[in-house]
C-alpha atoms as a PDB file:
ATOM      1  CA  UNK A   1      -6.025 -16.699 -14.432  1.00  0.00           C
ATOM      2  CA  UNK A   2      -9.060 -15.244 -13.292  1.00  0.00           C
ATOM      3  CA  UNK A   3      -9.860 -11.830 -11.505  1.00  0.00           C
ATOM      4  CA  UNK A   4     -12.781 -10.564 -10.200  1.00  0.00           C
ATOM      5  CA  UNK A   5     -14.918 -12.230 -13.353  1.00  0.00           C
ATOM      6  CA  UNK A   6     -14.532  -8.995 -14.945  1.00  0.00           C
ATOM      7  CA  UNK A   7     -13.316  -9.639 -18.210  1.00  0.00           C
ATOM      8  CA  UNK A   8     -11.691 -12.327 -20.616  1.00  0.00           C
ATOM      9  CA  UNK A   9      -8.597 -13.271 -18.316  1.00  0.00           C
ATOM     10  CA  UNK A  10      -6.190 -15.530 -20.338  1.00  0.00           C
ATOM     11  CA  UNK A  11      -2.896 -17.586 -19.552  1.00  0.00           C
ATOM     12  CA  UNK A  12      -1.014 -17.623 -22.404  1.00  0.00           C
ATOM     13  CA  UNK A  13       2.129 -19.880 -20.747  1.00  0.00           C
ATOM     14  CA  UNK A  14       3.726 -21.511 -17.996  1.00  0.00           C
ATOM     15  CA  UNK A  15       7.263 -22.833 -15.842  1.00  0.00           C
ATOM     16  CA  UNK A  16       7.985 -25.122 -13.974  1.00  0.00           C
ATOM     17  CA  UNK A  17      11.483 -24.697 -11.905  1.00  0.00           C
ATOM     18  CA  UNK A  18      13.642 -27.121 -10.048  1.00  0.00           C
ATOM     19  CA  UNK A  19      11.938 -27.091  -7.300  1.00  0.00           C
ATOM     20  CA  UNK A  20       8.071 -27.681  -8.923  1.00  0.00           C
ATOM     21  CA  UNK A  21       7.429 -23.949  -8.410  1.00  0.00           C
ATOM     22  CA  UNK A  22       5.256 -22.825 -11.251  1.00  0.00           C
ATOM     23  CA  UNK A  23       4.739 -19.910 -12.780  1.00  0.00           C
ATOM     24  CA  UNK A  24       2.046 -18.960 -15.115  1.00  0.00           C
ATOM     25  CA  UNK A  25       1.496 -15.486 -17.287  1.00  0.00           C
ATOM     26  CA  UNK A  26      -0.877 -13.723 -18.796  1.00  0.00           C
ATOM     27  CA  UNK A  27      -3.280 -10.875 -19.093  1.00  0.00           C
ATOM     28  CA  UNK A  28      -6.130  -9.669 -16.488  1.00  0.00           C
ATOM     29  CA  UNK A  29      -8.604  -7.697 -16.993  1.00  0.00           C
ATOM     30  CA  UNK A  30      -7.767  -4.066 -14.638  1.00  0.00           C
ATOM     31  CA  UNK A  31     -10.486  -1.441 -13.130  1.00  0.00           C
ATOM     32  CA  UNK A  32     -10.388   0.343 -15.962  1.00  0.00           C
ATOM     33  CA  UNK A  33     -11.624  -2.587 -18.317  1.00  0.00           C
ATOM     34  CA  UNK A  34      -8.143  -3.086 -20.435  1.00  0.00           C
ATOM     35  CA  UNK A  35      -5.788  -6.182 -20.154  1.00  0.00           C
ATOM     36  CA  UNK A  36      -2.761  -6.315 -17.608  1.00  0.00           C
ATOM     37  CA  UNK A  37       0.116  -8.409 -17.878  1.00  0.00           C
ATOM     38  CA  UNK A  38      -0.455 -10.612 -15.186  1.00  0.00           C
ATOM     39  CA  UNK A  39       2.348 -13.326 -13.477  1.00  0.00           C
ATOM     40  CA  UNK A  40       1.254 -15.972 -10.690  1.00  0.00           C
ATOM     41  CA  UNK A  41       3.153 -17.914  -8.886  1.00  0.00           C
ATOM     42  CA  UNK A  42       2.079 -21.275  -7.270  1.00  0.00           C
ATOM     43  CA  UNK A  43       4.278 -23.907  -5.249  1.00  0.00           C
ATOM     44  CA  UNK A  44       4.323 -27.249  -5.837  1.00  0.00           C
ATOM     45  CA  UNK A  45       0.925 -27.891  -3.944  1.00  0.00           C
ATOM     46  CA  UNK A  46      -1.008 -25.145  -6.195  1.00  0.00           C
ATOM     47  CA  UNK A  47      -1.146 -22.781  -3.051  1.00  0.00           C
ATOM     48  CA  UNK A  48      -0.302 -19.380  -4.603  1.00  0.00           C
ATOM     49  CA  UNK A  49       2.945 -17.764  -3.250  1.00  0.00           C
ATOM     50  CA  UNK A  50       2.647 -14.210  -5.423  1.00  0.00           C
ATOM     51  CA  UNK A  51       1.177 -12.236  -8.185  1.00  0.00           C
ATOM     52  CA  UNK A  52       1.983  -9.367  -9.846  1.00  0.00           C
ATOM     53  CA  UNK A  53      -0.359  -7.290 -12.258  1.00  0.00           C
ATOM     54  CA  UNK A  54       1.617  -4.540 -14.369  1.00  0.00           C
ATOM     55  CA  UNK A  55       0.178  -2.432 -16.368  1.00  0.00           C
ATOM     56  CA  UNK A  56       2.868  -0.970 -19.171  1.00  0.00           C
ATOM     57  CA  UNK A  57       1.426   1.421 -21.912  1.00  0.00           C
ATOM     58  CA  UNK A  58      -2.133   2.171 -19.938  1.00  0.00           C
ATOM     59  CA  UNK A  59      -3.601  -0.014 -22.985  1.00  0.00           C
ATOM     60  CA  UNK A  60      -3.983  -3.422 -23.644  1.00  0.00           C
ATOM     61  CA  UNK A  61      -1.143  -5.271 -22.355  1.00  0.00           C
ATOM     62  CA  UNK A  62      -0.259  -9.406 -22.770  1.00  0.00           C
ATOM     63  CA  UNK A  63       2.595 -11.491 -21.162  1.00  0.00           C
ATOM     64  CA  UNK A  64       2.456 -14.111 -23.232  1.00  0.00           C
ATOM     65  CA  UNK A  65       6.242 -16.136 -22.665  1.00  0.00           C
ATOM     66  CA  UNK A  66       7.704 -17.097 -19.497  1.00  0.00           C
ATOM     67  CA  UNK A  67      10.931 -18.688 -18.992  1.00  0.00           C
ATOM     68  CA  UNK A  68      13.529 -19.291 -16.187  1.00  0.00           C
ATOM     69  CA  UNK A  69      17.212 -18.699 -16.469  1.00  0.00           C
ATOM     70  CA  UNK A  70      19.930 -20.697 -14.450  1.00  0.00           C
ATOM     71  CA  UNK A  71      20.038 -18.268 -11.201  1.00  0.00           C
ATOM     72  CA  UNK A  72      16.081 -18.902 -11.405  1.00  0.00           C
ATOM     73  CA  UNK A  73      15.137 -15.185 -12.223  1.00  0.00           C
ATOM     74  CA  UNK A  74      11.957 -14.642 -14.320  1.00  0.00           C
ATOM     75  CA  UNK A  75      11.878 -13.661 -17.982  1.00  0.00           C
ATOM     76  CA  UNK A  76       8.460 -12.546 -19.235  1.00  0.00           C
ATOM     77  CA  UNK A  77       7.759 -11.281 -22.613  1.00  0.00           C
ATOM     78  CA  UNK A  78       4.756  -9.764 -24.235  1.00  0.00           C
ATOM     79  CA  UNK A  79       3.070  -7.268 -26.156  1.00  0.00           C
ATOM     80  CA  UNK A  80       1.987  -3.432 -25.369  1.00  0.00           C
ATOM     81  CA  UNK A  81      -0.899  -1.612 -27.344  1.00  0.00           C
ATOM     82  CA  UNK A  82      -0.104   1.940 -27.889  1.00  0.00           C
ATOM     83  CA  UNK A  83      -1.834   4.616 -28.095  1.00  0.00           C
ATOM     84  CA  UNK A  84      -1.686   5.701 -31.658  1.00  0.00           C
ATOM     85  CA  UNK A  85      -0.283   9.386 -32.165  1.00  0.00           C
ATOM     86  CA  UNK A  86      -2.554  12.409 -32.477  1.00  0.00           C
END
């Protein structure tokens, strides 16, 4: 994973589906200098079909576990920094 070289971009894990799709997630580093969860997607040639950057809590956000159920829909899970109360 890799952005604009803006930060410390990080895969934490990766898929691989019937059909040698793969998927990788992770966090990259947004405009405003905090971590994204960030998913890729790459066909079997490593040509990137899609990406998706979500940010959750507007802090420091990590996908860190991907998996694929039988229908081939895309579980992610992670962890959100919140903003502690005031």
């Amino acid at each position: 994973v890799n952005s604009t070289g803006s930060g410390a971009d990080q895969a934490y894990d990766m898929e691989i589906d019937a059909s040698s799709n793969i998927y990788v997630v992770g966090s990259i580093t947004s405009n405003d200098n905090l971590l994204d969860y960030y998913t890729v997607k790459y066909n079997s040639s490593g040509t990137k079909i899609w990406d998706i950057q979500t940010d959750g809590s507007h802090l420091n956000d990590q996908a860190t576990n991907v998996a694929l159920d039988s229908l081939n829909n895309i579980i992610i899970t992670g962890e959100s920094e919140t903003a502690p109360n005031t």
